[in-house]
N, C-alpha and C. Protein backbone atom coordinates (compact mmCIF):
# COMPACT_ATOMS: atom_id res chain seq x y z
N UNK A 1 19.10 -31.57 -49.20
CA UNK A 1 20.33 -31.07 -49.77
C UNK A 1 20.85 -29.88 -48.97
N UNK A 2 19.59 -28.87 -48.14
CA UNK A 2 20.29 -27.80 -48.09
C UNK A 2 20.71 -28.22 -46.52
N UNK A 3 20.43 -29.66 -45.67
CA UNK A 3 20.85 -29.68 -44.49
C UNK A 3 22.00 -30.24 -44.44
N UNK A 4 22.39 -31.11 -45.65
CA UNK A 4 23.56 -31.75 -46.13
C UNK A 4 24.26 -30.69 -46.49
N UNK A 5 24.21 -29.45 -46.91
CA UNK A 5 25.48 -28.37 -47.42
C UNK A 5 25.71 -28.02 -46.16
N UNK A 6 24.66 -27.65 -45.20
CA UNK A 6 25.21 -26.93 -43.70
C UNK A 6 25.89 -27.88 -42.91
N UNK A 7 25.67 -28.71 -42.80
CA UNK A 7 26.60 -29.61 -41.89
C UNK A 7 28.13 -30.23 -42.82
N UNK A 8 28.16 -30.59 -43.98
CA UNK A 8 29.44 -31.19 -44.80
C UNK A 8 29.21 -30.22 -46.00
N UNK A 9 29.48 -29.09 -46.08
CA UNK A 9 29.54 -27.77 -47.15
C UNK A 9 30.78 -28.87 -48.10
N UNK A 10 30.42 -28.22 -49.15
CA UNK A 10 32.13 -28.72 -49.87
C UNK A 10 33.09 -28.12 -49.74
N UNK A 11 34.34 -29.62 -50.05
CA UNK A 11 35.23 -28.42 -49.51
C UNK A 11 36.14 -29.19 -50.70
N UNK A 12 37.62 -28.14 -51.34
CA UNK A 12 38.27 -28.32 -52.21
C UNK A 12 39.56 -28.83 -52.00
N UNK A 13 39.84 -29.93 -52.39
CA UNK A 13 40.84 -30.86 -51.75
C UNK A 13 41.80 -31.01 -53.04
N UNK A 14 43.02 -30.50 -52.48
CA UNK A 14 43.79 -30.60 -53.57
C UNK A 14 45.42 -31.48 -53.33
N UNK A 15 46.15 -32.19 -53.97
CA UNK A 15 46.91 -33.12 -53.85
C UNK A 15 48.24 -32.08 -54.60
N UNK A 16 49.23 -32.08 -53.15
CA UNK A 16 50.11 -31.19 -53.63
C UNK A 16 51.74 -32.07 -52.93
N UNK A 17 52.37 -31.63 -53.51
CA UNK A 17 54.26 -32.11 -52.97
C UNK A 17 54.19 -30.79 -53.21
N UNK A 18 54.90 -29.84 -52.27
CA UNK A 18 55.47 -28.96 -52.25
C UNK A 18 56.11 -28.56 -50.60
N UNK A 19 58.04 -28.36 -50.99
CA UNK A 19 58.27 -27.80 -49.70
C UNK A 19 57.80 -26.68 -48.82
N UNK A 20 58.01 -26.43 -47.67
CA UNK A 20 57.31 -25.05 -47.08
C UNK A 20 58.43 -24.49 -46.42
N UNK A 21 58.45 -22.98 -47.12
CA UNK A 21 59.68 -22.23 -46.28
C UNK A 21 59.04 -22.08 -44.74
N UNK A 22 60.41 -21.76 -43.95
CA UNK A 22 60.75 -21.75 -42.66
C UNK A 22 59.25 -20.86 -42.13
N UNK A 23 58.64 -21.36 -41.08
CA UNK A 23 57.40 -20.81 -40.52
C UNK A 23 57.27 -20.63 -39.04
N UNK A 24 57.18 -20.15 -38.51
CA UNK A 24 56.92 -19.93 -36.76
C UNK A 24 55.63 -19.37 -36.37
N UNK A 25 54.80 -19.82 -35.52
CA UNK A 25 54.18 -19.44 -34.66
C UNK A 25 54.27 -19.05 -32.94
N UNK A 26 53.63 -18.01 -32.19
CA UNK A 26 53.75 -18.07 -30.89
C UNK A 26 52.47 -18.27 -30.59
N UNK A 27 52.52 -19.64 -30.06
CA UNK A 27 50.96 -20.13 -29.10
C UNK A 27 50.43 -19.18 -28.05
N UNK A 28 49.15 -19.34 -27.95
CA UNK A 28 48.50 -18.56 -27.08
C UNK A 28 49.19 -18.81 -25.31
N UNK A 29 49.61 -19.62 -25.33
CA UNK A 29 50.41 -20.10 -23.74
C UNK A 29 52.02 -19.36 -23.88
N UNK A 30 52.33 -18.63 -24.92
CA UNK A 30 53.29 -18.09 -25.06
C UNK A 30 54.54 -19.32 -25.88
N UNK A 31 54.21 -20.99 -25.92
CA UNK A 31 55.52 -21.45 -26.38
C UNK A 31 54.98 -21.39 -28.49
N UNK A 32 56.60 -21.88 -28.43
CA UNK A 32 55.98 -21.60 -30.07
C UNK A 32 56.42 -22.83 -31.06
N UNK A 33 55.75 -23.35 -31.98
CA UNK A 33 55.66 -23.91 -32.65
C UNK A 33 56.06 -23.59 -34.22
N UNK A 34 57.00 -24.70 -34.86
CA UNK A 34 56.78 -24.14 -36.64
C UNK A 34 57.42 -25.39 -37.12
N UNK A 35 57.58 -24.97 -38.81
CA UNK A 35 58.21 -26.34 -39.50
C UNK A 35 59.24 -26.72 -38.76
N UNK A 36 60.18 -26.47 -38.24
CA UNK A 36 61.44 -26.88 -37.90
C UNK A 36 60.88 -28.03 -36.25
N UNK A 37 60.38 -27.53 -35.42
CA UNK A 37 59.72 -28.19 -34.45
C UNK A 37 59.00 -29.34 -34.79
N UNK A 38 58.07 -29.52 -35.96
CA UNK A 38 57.43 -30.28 -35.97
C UNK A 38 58.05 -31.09 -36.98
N UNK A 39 58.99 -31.01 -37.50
CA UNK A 39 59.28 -32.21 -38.34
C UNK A 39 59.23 -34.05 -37.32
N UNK A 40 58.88 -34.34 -38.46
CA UNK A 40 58.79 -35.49 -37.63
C UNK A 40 57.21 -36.66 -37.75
N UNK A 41 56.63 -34.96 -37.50
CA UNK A 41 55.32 -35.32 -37.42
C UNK A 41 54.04 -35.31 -38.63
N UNK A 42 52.76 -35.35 -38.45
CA UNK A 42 52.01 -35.43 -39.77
C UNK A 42 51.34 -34.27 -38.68
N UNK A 43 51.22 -32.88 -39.89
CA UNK A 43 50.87 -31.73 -39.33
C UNK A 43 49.77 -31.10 -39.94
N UNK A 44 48.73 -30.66 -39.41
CA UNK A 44 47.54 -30.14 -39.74
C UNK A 44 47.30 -29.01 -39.33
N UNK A 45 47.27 -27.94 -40.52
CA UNK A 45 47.70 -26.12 -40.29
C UNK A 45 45.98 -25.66 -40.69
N UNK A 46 45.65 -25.54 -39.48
CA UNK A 46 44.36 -25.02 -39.60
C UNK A 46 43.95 -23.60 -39.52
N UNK A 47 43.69 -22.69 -40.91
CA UNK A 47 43.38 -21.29 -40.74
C UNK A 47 41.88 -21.00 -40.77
N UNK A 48 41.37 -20.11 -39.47
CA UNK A 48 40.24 -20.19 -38.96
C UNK A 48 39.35 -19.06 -38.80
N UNK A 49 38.27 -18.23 -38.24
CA UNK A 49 38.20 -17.33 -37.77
C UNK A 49 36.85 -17.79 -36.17
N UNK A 50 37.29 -16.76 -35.33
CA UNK A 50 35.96 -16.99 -34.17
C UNK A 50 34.75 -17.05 -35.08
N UNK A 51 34.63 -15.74 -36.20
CA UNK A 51 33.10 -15.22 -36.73
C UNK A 51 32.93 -16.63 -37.63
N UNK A 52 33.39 -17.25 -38.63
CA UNK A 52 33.07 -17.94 -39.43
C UNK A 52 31.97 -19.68 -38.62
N UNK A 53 31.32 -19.55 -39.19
CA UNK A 53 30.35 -20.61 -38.84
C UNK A 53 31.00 -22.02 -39.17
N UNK A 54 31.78 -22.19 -40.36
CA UNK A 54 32.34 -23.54 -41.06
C UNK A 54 33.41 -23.70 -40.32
N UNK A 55 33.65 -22.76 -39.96
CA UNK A 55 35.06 -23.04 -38.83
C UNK A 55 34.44 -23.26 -37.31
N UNK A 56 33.51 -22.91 -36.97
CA UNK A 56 33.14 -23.28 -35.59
C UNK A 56 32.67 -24.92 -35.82
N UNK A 57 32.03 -25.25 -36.91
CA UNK A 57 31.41 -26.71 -36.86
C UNK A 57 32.44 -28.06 -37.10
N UNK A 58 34.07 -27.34 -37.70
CA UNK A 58 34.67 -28.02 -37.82
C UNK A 58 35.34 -28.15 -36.51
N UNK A 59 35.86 -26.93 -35.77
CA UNK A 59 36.59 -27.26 -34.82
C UNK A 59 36.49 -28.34 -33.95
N UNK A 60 34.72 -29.07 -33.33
CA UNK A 60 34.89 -29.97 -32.52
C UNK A 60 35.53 -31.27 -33.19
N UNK A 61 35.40 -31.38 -34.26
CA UNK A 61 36.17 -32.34 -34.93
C UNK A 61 37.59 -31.89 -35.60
N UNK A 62 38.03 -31.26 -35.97
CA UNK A 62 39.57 -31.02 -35.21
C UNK A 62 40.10 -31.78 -34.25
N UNK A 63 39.32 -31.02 -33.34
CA UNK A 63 39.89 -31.73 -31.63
C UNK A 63 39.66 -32.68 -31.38
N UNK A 64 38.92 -33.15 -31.76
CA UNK A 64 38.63 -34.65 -31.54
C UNK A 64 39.57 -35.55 -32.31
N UNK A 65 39.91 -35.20 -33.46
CA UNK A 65 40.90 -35.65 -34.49
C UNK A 65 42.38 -36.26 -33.95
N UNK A 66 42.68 -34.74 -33.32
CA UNK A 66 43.83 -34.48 -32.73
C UNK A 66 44.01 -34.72 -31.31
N UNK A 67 43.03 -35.11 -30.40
CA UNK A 67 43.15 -36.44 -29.33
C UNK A 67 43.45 -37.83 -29.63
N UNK A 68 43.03 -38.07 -30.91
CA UNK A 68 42.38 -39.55 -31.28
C UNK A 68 44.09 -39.77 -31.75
N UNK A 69 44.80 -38.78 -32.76
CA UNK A 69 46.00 -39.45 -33.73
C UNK A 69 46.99 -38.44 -33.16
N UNK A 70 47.20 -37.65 -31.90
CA UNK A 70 48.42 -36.79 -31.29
C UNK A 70 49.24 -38.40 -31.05
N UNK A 71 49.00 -38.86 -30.39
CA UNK A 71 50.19 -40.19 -30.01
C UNK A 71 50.42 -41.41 -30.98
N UNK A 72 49.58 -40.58 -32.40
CA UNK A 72 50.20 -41.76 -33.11
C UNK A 72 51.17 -40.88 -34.35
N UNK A 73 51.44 -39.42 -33.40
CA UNK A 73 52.47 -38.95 -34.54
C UNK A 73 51.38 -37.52 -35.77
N UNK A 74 50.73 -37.24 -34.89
CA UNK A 74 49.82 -35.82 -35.77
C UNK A 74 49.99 -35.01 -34.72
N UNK A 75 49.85 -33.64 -34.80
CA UNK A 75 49.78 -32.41 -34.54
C UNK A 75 49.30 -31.71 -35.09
N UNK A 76 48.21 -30.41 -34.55
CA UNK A 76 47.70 -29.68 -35.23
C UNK A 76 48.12 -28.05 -34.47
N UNK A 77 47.83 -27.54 -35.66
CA UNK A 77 48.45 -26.21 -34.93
C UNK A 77 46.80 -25.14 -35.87
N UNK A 78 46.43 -24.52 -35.07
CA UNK A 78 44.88 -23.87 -35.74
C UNK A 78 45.43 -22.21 -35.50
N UNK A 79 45.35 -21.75 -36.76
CA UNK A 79 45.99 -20.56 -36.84
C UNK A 79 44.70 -19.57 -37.53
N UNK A 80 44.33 -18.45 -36.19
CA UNK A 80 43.55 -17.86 -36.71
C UNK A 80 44.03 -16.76 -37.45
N UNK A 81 43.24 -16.01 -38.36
CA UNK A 81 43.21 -15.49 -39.23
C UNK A 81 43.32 -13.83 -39.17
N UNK A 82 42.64 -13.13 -38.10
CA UNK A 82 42.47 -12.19 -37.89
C UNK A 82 41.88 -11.66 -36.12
N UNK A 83 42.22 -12.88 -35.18
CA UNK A 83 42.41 -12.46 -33.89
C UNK A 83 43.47 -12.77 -33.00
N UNK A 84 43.40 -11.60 -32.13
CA UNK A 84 44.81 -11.45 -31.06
C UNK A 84 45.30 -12.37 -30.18
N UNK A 85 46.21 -12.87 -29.71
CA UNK A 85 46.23 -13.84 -28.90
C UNK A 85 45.23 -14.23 -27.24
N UNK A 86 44.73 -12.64 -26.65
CA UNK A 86 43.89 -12.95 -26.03
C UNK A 86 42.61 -13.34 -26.24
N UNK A 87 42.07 -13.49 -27.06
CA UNK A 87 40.67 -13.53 -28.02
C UNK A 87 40.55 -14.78 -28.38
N UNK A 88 41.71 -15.34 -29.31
CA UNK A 88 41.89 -16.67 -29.01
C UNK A 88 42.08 -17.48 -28.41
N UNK A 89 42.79 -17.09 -27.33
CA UNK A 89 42.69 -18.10 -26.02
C UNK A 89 41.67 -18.11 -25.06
N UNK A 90 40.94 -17.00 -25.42
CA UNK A 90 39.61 -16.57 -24.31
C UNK A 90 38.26 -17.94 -25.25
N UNK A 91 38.15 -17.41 -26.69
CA UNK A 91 37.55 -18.33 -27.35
C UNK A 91 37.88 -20.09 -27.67
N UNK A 92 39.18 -20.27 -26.94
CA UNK A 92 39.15 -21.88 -27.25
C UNK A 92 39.23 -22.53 -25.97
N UNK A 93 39.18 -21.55 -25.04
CA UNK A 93 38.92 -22.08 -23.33
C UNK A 93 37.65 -22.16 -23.27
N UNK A 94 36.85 -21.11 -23.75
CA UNK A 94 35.23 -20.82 -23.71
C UNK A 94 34.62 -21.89 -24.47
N UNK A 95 35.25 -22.58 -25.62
CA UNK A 95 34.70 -23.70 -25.96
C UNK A 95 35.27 -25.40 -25.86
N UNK A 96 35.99 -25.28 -24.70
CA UNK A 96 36.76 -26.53 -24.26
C UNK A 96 37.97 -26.87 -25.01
N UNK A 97 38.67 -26.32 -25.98
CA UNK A 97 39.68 -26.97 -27.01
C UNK A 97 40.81 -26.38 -26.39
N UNK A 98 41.77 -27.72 -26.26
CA UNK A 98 42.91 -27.60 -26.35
C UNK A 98 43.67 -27.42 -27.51
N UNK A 99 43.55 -27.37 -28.66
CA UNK A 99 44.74 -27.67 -29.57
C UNK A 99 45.52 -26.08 -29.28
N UNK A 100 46.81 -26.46 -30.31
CA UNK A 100 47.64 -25.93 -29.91
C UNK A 100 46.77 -24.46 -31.24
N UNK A 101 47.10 -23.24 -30.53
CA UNK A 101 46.15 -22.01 -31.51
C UNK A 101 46.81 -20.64 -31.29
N UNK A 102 47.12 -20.05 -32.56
CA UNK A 102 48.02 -18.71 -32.70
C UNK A 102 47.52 -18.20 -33.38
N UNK A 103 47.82 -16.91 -33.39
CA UNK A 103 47.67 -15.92 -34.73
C UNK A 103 48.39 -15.64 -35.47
N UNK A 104 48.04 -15.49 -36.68
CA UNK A 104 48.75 -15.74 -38.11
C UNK A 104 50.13 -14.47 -38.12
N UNK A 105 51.05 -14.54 -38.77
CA UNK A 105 52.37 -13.78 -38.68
C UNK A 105 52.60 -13.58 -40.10
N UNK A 106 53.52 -12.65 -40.48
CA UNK A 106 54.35 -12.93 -41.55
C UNK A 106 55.16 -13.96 -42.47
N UNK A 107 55.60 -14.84 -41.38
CA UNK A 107 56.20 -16.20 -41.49
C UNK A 107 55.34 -17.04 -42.07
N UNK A 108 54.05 -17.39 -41.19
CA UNK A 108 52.95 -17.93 -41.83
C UNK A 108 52.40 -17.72 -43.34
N UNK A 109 52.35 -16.24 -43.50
CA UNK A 109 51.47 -15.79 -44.84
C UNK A 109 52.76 -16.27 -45.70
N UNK A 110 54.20 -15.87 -45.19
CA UNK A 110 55.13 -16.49 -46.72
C UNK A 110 54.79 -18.05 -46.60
N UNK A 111 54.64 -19.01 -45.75
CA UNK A 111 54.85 -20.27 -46.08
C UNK A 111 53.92 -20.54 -46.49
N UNK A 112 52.88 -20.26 -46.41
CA UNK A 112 51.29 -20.92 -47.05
C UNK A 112 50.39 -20.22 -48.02
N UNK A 113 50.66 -18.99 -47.62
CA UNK A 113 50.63 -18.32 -49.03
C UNK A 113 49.39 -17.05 -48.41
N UNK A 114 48.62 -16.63 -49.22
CA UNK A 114 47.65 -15.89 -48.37
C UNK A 114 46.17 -15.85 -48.40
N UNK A 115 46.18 -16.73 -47.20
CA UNK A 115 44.67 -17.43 -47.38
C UNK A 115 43.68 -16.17 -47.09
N UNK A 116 42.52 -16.58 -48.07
CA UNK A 116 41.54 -15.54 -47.63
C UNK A 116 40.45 -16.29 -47.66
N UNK A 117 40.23 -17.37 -47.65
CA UNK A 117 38.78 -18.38 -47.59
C UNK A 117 39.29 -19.26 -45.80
N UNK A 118 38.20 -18.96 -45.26
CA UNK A 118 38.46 -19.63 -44.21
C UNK A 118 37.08 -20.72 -43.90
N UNK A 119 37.13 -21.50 -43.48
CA UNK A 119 38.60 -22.55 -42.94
C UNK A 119 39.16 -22.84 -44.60
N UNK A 120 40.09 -23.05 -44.50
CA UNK A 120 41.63 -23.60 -45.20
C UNK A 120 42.39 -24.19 -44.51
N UNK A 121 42.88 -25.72 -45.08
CA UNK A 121 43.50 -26.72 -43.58
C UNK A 121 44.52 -27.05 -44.62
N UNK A 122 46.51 -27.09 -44.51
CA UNK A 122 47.03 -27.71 -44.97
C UNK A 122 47.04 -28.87 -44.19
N UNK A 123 47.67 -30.09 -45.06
CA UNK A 123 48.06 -31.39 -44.17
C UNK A 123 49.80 -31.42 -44.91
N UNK A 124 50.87 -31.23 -43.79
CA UNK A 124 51.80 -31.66 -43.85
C UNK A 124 52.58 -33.07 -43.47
N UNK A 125 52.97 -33.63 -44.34
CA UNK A 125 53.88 -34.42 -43.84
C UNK A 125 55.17 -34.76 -43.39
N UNK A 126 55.45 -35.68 -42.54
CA UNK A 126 56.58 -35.67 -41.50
C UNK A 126 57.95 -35.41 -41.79
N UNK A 127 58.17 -34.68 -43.34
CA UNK A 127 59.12 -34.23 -43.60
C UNK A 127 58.89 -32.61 -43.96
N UNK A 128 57.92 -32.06 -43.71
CA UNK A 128 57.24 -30.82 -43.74
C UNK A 128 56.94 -30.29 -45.20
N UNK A 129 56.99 -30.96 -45.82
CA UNK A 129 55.95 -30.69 -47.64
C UNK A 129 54.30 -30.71 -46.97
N UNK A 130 54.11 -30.00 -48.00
CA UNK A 130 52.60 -29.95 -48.12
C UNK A 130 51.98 -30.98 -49.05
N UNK A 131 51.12 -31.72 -48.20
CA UNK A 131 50.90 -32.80 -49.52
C UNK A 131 49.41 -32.80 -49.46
N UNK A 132 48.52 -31.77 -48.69
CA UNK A 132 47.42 -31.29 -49.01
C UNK A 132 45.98 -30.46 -48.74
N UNK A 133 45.54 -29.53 -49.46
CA UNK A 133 45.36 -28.61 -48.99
C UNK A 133 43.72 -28.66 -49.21
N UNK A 134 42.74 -28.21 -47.95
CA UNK A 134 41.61 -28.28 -47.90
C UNK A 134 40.93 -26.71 -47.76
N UNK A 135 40.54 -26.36 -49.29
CA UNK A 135 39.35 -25.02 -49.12
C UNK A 135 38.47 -25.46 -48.93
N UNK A 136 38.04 -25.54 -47.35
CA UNK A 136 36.42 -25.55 -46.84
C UNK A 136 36.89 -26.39 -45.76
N UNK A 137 35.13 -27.05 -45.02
CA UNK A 137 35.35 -27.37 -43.97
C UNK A 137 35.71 -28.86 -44.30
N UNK A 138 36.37 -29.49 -42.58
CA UNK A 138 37.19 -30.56 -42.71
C UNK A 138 35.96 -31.74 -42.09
N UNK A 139 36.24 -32.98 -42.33
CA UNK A 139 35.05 -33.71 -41.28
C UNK A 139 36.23 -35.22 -40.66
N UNK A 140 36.09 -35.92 -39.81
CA UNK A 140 36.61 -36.65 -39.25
C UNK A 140 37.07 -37.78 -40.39
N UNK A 141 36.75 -37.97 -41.21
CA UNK A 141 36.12 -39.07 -42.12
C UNK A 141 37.35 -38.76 -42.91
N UNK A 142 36.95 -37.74 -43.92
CA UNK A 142 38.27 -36.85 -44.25
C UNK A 142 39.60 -36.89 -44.07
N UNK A 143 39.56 -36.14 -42.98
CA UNK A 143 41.24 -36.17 -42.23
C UNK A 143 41.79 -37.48 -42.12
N UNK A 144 41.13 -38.40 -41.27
CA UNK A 144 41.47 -40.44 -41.90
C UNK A 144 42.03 -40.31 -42.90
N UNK A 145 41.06 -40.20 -44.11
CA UNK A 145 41.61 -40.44 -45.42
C UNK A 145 42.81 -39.86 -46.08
N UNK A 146 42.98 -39.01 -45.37
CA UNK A 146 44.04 -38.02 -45.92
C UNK A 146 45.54 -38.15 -45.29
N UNK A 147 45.28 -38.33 -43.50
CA UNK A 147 46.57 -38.24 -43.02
C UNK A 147 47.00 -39.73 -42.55
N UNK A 148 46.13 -40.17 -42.89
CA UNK A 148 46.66 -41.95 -42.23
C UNK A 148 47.76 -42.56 -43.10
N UNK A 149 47.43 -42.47 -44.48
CA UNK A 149 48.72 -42.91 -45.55
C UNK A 149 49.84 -42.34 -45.35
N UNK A 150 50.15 -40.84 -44.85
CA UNK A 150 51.21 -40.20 -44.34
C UNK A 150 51.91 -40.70 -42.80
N UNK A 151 51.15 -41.29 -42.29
CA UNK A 151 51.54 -41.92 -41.16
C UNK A 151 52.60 -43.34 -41.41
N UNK A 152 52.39 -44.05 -42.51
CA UNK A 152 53.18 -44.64 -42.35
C UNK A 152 53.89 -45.04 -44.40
N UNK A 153 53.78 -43.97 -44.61
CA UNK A 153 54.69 -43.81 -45.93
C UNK A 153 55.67 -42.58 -46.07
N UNK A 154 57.15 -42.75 -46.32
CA UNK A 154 57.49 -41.54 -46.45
C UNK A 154 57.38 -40.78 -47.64
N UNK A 155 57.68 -39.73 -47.75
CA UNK A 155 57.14 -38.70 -48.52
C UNK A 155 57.71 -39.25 -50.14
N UNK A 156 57.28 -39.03 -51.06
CA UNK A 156 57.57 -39.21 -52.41
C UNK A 156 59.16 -38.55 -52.68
């Protein structure tokens, strides 16, 4: 049990319709990303930290996620929580990940509200509602289940 909590901890999955006010990020490469950009797409708002352990075990599956379903219409945008843009880009080069990764803003905390459990993953859909929100870590298996029906249903 206790090797099963460290590797798939629980995590709190909740089933939401709700719009998201206007949000921006500036990526660590300097371009920037937010709701208005990504409409379109099925979007996965990942809030993270370097220190947190549940967030390091999720990230390789993240990325892996987001190789596997970027060309079938997902995007993820991993928004840390409490480091600078050099820190984060030093830490997701140092561990091979591309996804796209910023630090959290004002914009952010109004649209999602103010996370203080990390990891916390919304999943938006391609009309930018939130249709669901994960306290804890994420696993490959998961994210399937969650963003594939958004792939080809539109929003309620």
């Amino acid at each position: 049990m206790i090797a099963w909590l460290w590797f798939r901890p629980p995590a709190e999955v909740s089933d939401e319709n709700r719009a998201v006010p206007p949000w921006q990020v500036t990526l660590t490469d300097g371009r920037t990303l937010g709701g208005d950009t990504l409409k379109g797409k099925v979007v996965l708002v990942n809030f993270w930290a370097t220190w947190c352990p549940y967030c390091r075990k999720e990230k390789p599956v993240i990325d892996a996620f987001w190789h596997d379903y970027r060309d079938k219409g997902v995007e993820v945008v991993s928004i840390s929580v409490d480091d600078p843009p050099d820190k984060i880009a030093a830490w997701m080069k140092d561990k091979g990940y591309a996804l796209p990764a910023a630090p959290t803003n004002a914009s952010v905390a109004a649209a999602f509200g103010s996370v203080t459990r990390v990891p916390t993953s919304f999943i938006l859909d391609a009309d930018g509602h939130i249709r669901h929100k994960i306290a804890g870590q994420v696993y490959y298996g998961r994210l399937e289940k969650l963003v594939t029906p958004l792939l080809k249903a539109p929003a309620p």
